[in-house]
N, C-alpha and C. Protein backbone atom coordinates (compact mmCIF):
# COMPACT_ATOMS: atom_id res chain seq x y z
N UNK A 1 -2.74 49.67 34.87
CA UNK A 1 -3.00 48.58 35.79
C UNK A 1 -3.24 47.27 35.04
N UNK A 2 -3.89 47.55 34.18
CA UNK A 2 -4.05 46.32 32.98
C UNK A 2 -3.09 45.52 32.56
N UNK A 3 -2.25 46.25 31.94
CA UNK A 3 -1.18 45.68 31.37
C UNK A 3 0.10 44.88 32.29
N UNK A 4 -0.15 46.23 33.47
CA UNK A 4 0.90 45.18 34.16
C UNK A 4 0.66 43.73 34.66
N UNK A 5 -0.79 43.64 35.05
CA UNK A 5 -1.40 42.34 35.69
C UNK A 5 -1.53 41.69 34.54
N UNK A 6 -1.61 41.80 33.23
CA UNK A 6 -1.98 40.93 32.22
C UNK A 6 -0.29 40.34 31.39
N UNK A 7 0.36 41.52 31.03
CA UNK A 7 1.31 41.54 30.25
C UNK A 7 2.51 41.79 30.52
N UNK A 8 2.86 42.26 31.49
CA UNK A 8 4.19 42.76 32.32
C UNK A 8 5.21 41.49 32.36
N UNK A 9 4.53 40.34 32.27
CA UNK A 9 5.77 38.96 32.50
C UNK A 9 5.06 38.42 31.49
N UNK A 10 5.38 38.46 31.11
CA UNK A 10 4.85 37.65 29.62
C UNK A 10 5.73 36.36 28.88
N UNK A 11 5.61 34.88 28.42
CA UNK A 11 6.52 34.81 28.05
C UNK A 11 6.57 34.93 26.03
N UNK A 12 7.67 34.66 25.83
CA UNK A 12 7.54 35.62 24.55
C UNK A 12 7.54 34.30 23.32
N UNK A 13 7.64 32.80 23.94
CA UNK A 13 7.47 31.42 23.26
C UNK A 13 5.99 31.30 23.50
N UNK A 14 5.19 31.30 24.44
CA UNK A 14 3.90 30.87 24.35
C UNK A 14 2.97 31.75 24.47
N UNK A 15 3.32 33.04 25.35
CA UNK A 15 2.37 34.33 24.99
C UNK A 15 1.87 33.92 26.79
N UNK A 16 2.13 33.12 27.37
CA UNK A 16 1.63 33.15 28.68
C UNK A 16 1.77 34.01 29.85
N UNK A 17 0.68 34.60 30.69
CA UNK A 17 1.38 35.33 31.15
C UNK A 17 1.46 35.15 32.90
N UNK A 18 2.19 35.70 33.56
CA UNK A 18 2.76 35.39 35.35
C UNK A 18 2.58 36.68 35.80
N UNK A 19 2.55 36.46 36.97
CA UNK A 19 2.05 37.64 38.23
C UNK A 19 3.76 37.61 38.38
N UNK A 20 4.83 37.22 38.41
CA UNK A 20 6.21 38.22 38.55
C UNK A 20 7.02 37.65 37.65
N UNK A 21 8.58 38.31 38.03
CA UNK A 21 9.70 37.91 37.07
C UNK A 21 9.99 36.69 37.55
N UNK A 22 9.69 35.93 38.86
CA UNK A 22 10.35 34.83 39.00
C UNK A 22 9.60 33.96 38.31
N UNK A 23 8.57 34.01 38.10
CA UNK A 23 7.31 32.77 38.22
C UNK A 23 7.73 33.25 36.32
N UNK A 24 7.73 33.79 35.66
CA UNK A 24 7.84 33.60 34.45
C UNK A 24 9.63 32.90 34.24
N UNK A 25 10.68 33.23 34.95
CA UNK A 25 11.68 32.84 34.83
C UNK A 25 11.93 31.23 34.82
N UNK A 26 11.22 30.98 36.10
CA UNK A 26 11.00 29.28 36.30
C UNK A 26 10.09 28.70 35.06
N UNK A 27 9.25 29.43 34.51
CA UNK A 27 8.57 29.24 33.52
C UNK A 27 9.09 28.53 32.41
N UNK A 28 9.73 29.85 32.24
CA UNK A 28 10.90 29.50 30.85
C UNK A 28 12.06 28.16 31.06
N UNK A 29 12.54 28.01 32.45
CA UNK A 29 13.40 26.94 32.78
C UNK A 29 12.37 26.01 32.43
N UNK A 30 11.33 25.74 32.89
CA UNK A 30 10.84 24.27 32.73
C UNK A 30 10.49 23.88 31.44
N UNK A 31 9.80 24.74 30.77
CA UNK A 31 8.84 24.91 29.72
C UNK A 31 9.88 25.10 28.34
N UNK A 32 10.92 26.15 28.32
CA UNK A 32 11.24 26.00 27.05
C UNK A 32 12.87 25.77 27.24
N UNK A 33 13.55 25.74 28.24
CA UNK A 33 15.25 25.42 27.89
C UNK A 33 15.57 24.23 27.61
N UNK A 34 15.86 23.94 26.66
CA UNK A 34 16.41 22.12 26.59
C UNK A 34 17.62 22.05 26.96
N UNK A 35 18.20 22.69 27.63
CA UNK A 35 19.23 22.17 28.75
C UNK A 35 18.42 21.29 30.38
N UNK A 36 17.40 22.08 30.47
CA UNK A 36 16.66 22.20 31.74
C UNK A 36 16.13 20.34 31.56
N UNK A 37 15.39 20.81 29.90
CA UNK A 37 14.74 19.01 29.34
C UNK A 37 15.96 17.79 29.50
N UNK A 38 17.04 18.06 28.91
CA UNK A 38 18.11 17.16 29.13
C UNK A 38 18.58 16.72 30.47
N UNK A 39 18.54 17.35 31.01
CA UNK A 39 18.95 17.58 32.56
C UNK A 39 18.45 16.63 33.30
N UNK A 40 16.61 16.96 33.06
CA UNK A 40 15.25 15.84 33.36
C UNK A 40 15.40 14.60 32.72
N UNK A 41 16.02 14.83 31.39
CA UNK A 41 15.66 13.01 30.57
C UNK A 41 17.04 12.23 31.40
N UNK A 42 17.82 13.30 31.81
CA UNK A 42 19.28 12.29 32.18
C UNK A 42 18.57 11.80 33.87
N UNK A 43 18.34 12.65 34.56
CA UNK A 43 18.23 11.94 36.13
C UNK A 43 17.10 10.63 35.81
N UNK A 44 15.78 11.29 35.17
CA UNK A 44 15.13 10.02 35.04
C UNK A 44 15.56 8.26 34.16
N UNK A 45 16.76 8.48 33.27
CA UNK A 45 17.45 7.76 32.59
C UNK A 45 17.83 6.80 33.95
N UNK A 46 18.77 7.92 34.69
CA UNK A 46 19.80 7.20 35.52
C UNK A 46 18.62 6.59 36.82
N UNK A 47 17.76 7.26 37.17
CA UNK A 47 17.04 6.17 38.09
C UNK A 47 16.11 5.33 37.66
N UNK A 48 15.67 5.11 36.33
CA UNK A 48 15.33 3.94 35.94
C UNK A 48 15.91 2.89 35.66
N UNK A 49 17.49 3.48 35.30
CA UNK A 49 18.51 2.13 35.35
C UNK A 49 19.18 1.70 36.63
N UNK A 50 18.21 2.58 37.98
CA UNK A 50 19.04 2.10 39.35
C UNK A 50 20.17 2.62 39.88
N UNK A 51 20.27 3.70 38.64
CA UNK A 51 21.26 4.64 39.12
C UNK A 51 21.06 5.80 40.39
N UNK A 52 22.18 6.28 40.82
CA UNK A 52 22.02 7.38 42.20
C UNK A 52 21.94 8.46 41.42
N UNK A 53 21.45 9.18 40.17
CA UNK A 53 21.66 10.07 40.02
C UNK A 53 21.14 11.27 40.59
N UNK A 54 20.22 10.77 40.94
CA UNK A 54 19.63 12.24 42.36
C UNK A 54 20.42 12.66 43.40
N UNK A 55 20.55 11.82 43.86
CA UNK A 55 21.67 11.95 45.12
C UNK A 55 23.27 12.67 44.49
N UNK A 56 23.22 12.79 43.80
CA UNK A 56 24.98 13.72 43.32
C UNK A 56 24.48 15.13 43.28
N UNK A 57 23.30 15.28 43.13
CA UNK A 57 22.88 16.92 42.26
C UNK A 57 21.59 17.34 43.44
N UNK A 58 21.11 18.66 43.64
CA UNK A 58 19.93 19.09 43.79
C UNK A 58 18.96 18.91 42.64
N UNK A 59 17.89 18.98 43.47
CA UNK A 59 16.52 18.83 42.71
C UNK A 59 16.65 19.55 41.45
N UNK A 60 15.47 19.65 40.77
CA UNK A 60 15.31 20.62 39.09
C UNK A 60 14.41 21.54 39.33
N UNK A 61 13.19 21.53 40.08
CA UNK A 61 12.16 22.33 40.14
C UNK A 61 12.14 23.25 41.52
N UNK A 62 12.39 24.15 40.87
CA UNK A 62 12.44 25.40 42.17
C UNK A 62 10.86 25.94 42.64
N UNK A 63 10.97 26.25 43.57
CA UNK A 63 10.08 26.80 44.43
C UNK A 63 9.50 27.20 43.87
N UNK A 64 8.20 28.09 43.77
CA UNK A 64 7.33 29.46 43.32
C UNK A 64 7.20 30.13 44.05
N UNK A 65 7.45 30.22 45.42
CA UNK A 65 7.36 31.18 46.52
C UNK A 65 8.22 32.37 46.37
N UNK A 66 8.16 33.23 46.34
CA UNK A 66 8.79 34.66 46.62
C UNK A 66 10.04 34.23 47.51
N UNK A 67 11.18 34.45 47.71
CA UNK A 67 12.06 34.24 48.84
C UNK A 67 12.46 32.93 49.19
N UNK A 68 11.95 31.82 48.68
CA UNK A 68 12.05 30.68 48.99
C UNK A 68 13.11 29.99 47.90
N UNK A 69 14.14 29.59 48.56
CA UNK A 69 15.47 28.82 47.55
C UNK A 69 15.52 27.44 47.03
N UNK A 70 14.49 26.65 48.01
CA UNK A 70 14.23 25.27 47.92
C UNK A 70 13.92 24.43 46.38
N UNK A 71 14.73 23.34 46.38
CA UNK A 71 14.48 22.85 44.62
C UNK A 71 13.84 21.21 45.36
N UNK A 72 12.98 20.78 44.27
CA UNK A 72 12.50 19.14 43.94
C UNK A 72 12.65 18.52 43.62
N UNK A 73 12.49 17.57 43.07
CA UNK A 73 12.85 16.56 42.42
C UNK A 73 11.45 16.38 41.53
N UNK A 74 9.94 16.56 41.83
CA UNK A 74 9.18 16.73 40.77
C UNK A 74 8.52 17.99 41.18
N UNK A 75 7.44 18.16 40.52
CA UNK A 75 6.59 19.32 40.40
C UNK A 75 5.07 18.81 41.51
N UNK A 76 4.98 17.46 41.60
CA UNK A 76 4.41 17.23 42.56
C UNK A 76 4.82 17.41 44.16
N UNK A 77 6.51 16.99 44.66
CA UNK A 77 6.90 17.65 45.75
C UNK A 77 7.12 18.73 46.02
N UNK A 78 7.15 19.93 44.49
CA UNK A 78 7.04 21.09 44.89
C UNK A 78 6.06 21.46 45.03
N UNK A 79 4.72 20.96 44.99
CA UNK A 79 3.40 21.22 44.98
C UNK A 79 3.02 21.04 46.42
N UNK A 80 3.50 19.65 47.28
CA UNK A 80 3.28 19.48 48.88
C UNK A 80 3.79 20.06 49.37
N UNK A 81 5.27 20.79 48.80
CA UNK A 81 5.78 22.31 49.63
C UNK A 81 4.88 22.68 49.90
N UNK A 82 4.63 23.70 48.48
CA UNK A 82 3.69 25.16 49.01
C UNK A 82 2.14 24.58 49.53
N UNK A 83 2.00 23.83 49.63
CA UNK A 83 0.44 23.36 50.81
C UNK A 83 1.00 23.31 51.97
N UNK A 84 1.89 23.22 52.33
CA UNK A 84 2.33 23.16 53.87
C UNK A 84 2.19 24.48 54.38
C-alpha cells in the first residue's frame, strides 16, 4: 500500500511523486520536455510581439482531471477550471 501511494508514479528527473500515470505524465510534459519549453517560449514570443499565435494552436496545459481533454493557455486558467 505504501509504495504504491508513495512511489508507483514517480518521476525519475526529480524523484517526485503523483497519485496516477496521468498527473505524472503532464508532469514530465511541463517540467522536463524542452520541446513542451520551446513550444511555451515561442507562443509567449509571438504574443508579446502582437502576434496571433494562440489562436492557430490549442492551449499547452492540459487538464489534471481524470477524463477531462481540455488544454490552457496557462496553469492559472487551468487552475479556474478545476474550481469550477
Amino acid at each position: 500500500a505504501h509504495y504504491n501511494a508513495v512511489h508507483l508514479y514517480q518521476c525519475e528527473s526529480c524523484e517526485k511523486s503523483f497519485g496516477s500515470a496521468r498527473l505524472l505524465e503532464i508532469h514530465i510534459e511541463e517540467r522536463h520536455d524542452s520541446f513542451f519549453a520551446a513550444r511555451r517560449a515561442k507562443l509567449v514570443r509571438e504574443a508579446s510581439e502582437g502576434g496571433h499565435g494562440a489562436g492557430r494552436c490549442e492551449g499547452l496545459f492540459r487538464c489534471l482531471a481524470e477524463g477531462c481533454e481540455e488544454r490552457f493557455w496557462s496553469p492559472g486558467l487551468r487552475r479556474t477550471h478545476l474550481i469550477r
